[in-house]
Protein backbone atom coordinates (compact mmCIF):
# COMPACT_ATOMS: atom_id res chain seq x y z
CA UNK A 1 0.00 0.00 0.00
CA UNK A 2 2.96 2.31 0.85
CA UNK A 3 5.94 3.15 -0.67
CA UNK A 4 9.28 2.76 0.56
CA UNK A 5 9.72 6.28 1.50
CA UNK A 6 6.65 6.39 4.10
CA UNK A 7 8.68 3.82 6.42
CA UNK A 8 11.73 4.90 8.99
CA UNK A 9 14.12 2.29 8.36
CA UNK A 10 17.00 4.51 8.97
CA UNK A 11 16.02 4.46 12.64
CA UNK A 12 16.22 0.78 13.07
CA UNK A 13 19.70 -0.87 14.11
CA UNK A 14 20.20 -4.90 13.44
CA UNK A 15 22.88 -5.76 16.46
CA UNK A 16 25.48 -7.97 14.19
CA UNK A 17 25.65 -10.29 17.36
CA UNK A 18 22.25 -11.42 19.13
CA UNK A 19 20.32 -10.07 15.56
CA UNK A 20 17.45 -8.18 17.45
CA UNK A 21 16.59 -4.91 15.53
CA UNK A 22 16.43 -1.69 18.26
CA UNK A 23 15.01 1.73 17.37
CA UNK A 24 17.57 4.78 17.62
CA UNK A 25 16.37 7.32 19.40
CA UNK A 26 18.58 10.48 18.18
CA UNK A 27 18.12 14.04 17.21
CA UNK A 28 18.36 14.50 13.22
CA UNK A 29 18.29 17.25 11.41
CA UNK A 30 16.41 16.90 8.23
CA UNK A 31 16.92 19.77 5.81
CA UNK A 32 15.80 19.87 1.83
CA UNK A 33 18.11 22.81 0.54
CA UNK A 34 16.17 23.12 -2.89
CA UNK A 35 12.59 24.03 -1.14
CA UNK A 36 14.03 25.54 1.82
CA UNK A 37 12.56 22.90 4.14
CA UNK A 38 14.22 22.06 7.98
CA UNK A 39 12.60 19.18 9.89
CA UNK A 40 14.33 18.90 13.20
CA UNK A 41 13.48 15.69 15.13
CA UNK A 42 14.56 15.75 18.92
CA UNK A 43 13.27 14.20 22.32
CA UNK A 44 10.34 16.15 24.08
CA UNK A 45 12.44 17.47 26.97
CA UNK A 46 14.68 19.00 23.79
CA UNK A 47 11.98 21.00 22.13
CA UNK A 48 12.17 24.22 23.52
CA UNK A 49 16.21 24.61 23.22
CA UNK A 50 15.70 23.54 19.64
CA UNK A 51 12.84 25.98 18.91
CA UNK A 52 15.40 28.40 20.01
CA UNK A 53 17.92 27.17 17.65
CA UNK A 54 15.51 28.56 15.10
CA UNK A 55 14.13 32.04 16.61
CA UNK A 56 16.23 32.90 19.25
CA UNK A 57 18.83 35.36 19.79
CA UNK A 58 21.55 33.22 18.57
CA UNK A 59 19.43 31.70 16.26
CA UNK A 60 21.42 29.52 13.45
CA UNK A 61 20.62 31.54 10.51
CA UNK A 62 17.67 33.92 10.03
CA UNK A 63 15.28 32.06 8.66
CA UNK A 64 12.85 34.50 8.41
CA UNK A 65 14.01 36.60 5.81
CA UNK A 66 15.17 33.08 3.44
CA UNK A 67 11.19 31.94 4.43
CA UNK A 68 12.40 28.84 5.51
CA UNK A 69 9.74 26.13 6.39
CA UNK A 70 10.85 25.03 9.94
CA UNK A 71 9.19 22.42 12.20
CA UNK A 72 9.90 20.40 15.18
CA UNK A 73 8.95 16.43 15.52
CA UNK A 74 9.59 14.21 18.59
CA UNK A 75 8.52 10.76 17.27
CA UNK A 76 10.61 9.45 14.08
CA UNK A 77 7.24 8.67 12.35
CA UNK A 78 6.31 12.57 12.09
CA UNK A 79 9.31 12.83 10.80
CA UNK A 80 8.73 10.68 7.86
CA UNK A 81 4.89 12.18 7.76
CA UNK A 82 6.41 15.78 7.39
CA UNK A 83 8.50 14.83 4.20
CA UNK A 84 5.90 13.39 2.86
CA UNK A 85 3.24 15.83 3.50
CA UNK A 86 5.46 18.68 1.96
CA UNK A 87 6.47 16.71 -0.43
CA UNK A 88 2.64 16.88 -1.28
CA UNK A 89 2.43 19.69 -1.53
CA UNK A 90 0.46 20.36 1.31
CA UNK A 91 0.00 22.08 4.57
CA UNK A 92 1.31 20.63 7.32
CA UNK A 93 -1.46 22.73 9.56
CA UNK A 94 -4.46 21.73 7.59
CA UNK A 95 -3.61 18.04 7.81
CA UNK A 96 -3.40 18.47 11.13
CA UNK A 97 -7.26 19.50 10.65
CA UNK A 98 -8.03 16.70 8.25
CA UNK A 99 -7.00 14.26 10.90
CA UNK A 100 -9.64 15.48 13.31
CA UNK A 101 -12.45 15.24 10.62
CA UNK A 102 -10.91 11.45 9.45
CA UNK A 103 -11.15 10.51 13.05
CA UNK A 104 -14.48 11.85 13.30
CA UNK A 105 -15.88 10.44 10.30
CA UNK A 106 -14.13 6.69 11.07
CA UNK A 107 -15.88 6.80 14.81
CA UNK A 108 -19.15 8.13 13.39
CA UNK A 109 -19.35 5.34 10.64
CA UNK A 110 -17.57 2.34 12.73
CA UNK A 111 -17.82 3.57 16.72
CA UNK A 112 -15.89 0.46 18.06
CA UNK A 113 -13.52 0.98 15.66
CA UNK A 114 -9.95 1.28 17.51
CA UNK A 115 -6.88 2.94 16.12
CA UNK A 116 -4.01 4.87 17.78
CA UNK A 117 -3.30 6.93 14.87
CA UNK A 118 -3.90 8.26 11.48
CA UNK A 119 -0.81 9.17 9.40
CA UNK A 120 -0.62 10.98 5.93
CA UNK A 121 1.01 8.98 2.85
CA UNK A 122 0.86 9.04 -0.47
CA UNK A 123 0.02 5.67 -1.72
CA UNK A 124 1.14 3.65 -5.02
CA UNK A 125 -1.12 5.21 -7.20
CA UNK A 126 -0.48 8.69 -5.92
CA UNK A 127 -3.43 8.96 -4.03
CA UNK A 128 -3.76 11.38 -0.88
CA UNK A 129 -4.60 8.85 2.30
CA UNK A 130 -4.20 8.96 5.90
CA UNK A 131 -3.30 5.36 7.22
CA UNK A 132 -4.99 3.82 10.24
CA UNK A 133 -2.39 2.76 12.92
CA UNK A 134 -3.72 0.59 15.84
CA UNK A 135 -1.27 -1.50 17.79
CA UNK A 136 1.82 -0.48 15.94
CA UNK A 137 -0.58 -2.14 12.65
CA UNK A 138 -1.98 -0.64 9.35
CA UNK A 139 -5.55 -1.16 9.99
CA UNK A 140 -6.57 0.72 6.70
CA UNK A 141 -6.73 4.18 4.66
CA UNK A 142 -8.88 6.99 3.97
CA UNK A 143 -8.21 8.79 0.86
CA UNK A 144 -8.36 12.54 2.34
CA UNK A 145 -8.73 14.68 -0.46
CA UNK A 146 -11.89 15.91 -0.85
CA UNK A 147 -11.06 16.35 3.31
CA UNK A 148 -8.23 18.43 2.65
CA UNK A 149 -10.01 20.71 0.12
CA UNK A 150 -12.98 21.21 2.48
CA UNK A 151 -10.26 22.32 5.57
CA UNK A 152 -8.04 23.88 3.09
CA UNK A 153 -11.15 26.21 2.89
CA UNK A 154 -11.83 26.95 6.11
CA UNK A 155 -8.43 27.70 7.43
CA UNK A 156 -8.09 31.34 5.56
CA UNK A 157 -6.78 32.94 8.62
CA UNK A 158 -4.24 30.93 8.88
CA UNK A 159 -0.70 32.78 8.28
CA UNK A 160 1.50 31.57 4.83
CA UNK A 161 2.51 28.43 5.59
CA UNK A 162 6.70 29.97 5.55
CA UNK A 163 5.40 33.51 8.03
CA UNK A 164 3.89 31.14 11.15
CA UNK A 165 6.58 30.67 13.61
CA UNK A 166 4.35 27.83 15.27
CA UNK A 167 6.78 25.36 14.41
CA UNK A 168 5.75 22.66 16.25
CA UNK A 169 2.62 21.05 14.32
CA UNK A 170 0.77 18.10 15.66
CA UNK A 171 -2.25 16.69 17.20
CA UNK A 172 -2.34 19.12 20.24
CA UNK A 173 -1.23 22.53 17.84
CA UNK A 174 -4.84 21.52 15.95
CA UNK A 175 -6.87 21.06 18.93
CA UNK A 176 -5.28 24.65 20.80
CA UNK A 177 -5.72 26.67 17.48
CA UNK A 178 -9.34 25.69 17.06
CA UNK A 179 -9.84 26.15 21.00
CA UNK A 180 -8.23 29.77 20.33
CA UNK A 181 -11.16 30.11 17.55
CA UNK A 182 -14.06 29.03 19.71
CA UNK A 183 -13.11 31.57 22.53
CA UNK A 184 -12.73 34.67 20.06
């Protein structure tokens, strides 16, 4: 169903002894030069120092002015999601968005079913789809994009996606910002 690209192989380590496969847990810079694209992946308890790496007073470069895309992952798997959902074409944010709707529409039309996640990927065909992730297991897909055009249009206040120095996109960034909406 998925291509190559949508796994993180490069965090997995075969021991050349015992042969049990660990997962590496290290910080990795991911950075696309050509669309001006930096995907940091750290721990949690690094996020703030490396937010700071990006906006604050001794900032690496300054981004703002090259409109660098910048985000901020903890687990390697939104790693792998932001490539891919850039790669896309899309916006990061609005996904975010999607996700809620996808798990909305899955509970509404299945109520016991159970999943952990839902991840963006581009299947073989080329088709949009957020994977269902229960137990560590594909479960299934959702192909998201009449979902995406439908959020894409109701997040006009939303700042260009290169301007917003929320950098740190997920789950809980979706649920605050439409929180923040409510209460206005």
């Amino acid at each position: 169903m998925l291509s190559s690209a949508s796994d993180s192989r490069c965090f997995l380590y075969t021991c050349p002894s015992c042969g049990e496969t660990f997962r590496l847990n290290y910080s990795t810079l991911y950075h696309q030069m050509e669309d001006l694209i930096m995907i940091y992946l750290v721990s949690e308890s690094e996020v703030a120092e490396t937010y700071d790496l990006f906006y604050g007073e001794h900032a690496m470069a300054d981004f703002r002015t090259e409109k660098y895309l910048n985000r901020i992952v903890t687990p390697a798997n939104q790693l792998v999601e932001k490539i891919q959902i850039f790669d896309a074409g899309k916006d990061d944010r609005i996904m975010e968005l999607v996700k809620l709707l996808a798990a909305d529409s899955i509970l509404k039309n299945d109520p016991d079913k159970e999943f952990d996640e839902l991840c963006f990927a581009v299947d073989n065909d080329g088709t949009n789809i957020l994977v269902i992730i229960n137990k560590g297991e594909i479960t299934g897909a959702v192909d998201i994009d009449n979902m995406y055009e439908f959020a894409s249009s109701h997040c006009d206040d939303f700042k260009d996606l290169r301007d917003d120095e929320d950098i740190v996109i997920n789950q809980e960034w979706i649920l605050n910002k439409l929180s923040e909406n409510e209460n206005e």
